[in-house]
Protein backbone atom coordinates (compact mmCIF):
# COMPACT_ATOMS: atom_id res chain seq x y z
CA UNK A 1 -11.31 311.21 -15.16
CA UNK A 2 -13.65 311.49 -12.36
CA UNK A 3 -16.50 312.38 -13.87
CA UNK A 4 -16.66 309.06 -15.82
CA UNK A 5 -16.17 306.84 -13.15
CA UNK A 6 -19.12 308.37 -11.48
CA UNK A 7 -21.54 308.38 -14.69
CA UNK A 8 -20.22 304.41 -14.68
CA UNK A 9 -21.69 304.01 -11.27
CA UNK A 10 -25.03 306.01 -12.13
CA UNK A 11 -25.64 304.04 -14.94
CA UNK A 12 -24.60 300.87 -13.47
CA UNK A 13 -26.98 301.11 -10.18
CA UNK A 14 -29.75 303.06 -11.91
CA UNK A 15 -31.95 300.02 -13.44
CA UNK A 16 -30.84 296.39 -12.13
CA UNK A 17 -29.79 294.61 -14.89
CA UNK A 18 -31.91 291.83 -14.17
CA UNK A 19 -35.36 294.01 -14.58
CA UNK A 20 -33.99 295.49 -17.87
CA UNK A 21 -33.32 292.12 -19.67
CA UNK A 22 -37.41 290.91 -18.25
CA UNK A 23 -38.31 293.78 -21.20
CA UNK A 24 -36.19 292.76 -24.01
CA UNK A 25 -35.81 290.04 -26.53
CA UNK A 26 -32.92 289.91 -28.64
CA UNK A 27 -33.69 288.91 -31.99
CA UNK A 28 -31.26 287.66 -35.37
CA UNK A 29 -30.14 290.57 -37.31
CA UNK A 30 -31.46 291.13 -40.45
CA UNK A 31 -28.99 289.10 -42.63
CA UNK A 32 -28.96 286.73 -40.37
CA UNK A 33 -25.58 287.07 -39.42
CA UNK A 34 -23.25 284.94 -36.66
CA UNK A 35 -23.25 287.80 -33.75
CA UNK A 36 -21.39 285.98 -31.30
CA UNK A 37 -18.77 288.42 -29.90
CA UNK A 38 -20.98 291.71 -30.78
CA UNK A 39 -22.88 291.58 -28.15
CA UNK A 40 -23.03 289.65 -24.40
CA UNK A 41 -25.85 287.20 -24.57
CA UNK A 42 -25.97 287.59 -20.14
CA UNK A 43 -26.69 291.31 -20.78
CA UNK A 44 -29.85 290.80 -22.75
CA UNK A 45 -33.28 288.66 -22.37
CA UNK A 46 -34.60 286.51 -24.56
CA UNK A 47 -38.26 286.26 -23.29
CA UNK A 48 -39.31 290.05 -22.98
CA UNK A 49 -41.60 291.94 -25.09
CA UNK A 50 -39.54 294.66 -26.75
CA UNK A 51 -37.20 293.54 -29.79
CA UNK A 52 -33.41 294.53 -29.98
CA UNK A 53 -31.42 293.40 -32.68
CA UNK A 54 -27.49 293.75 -34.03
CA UNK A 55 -27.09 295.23 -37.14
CA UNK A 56 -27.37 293.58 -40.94
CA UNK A 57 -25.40 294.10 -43.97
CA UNK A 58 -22.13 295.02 -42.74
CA UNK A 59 -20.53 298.45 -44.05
CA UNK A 60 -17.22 299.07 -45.46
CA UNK A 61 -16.67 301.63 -42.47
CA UNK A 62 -17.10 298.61 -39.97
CA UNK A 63 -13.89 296.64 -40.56
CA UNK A 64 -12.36 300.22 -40.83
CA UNK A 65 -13.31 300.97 -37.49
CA UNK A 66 -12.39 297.20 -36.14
CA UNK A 67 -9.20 297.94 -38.03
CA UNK A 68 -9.00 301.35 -35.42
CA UNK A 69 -9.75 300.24 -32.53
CA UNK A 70 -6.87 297.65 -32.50
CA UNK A 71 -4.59 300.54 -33.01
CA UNK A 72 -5.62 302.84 -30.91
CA UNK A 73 -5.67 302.31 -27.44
CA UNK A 74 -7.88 305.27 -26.75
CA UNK A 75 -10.72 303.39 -28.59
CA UNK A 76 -11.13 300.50 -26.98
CA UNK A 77 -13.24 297.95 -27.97
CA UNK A 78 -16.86 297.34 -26.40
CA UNK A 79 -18.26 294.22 -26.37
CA UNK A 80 -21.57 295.46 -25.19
CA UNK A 81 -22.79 298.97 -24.48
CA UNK A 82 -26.06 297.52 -23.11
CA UNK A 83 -23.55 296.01 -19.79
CA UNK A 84 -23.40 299.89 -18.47
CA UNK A 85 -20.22 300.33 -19.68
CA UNK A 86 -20.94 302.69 -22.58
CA UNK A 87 -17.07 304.05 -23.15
CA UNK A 88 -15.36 302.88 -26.32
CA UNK A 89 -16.69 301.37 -29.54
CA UNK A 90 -18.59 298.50 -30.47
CA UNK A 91 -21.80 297.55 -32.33
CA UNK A 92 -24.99 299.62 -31.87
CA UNK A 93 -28.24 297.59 -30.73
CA UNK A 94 -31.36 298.91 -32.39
CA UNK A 95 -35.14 298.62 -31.09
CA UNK A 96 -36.19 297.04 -34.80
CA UNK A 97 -37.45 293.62 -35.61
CA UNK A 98 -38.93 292.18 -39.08
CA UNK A 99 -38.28 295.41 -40.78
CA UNK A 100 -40.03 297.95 -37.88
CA UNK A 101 -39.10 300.04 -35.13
CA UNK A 102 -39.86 297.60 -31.45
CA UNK A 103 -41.03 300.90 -29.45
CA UNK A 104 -43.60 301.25 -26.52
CA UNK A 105 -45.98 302.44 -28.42
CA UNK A 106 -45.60 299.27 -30.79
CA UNK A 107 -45.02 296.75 -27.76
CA UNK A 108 -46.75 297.60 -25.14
CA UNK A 109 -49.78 300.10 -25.75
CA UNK A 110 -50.20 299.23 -29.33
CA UNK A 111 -52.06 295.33 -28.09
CA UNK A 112 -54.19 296.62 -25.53
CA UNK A 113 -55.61 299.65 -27.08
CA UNK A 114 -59.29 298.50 -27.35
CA UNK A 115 -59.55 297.80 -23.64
CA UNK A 116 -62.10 299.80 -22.07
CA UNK A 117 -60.22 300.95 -18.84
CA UNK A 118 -57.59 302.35 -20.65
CA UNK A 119 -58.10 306.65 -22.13
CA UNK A 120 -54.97 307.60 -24.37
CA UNK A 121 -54.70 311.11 -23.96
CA UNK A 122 -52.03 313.15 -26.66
CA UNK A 123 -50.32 316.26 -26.47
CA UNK A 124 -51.02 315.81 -22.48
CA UNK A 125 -48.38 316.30 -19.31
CA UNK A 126 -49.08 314.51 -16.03
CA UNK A 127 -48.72 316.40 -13.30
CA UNK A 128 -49.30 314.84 -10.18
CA UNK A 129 -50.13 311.12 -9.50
CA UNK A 130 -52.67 310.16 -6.45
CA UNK A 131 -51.60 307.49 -4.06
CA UNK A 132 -55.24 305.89 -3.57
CA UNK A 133 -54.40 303.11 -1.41
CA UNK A 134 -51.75 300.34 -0.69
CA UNK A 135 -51.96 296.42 -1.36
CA UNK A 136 -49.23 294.09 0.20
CA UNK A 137 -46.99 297.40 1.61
CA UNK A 138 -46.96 298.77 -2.15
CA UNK A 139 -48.28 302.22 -2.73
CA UNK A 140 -50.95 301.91 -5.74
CA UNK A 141 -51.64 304.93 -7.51
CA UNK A 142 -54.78 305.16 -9.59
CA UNK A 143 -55.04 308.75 -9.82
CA UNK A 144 -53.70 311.34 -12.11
CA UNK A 145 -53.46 315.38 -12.91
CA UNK A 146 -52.45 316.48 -16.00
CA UNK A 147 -52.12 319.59 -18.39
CA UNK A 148 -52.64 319.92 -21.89
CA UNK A 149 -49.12 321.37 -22.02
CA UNK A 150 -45.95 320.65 -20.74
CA UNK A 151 -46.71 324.39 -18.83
CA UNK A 152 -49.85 323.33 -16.96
């Protein structure tokens, strides 16, 4: 099918693999579970702010589905939809850690909140962003429109 082969490439040459694992830190799953084989440690960081985790507490429907997969070739088995590969079946990654959802809100904005050059505005839109100078060939953009709607 062509159509997948070229979704394959999108997804594969969208984000470099190596700037999406700087983000993430995989940590144990809940029940503290051996995950080798459920995921692809070289996929993944281990230094990065935002928490991903395999899931705990297996379910009857997971050896089931294992059970499945190994019959049906049309189901193949997916070691790691977090490679860019995201055809067949394999086990889900989730954004949670100690019990609560690892988001950006929770990661990233959540710890530097009380700084004073940072304004939170909700239920806003940005609408244009200001290039207001450069610094080593980079563009750096320090200005902002927005809308209190999505509308404008």
């Amino acid at each position: 099918m062509w159509y997948v082969s070229i979704f394959q490439s999108l997804l594969r040459n969208s984000i470099s693999l190596a700037t999406f694992t700087k983000h993430e830190k995989i940590v144990p799953s809940a029940d503290r579970h051996d995950t080798t084989g459920q995921y692809t440690p070289a996929n993944h960081g281990t230094n990065g702010t935002l928490l991903v985790t395999l899931p705990g507490y297996s379910q009857t429907i997971d050896a089931m589905t294992m059970a499945a997969m190994k019959q049906l070739p049309e189901f193949p088995f997916n070691p790691d939809m977090g490679g860019g590969d995201v055809l067949g079946l394999g086990w889900v990654q989730s954004s949670i850690a100690n019990g609560f959802r690892s988001s950006s809100s929770t990661m990233y904005l959540r710890p530097i909140l009380a700084r004073k050059n940072l304004h939170v505005l909700i239920k806003a839109t940005v609408t244009k962003l200001f290039q207001t100078g450069s610094k080593n060939s980079k563009p750096l953009f320090r200005g902002v429109n927005y809308a209190s709607s999505a509308d404008g």
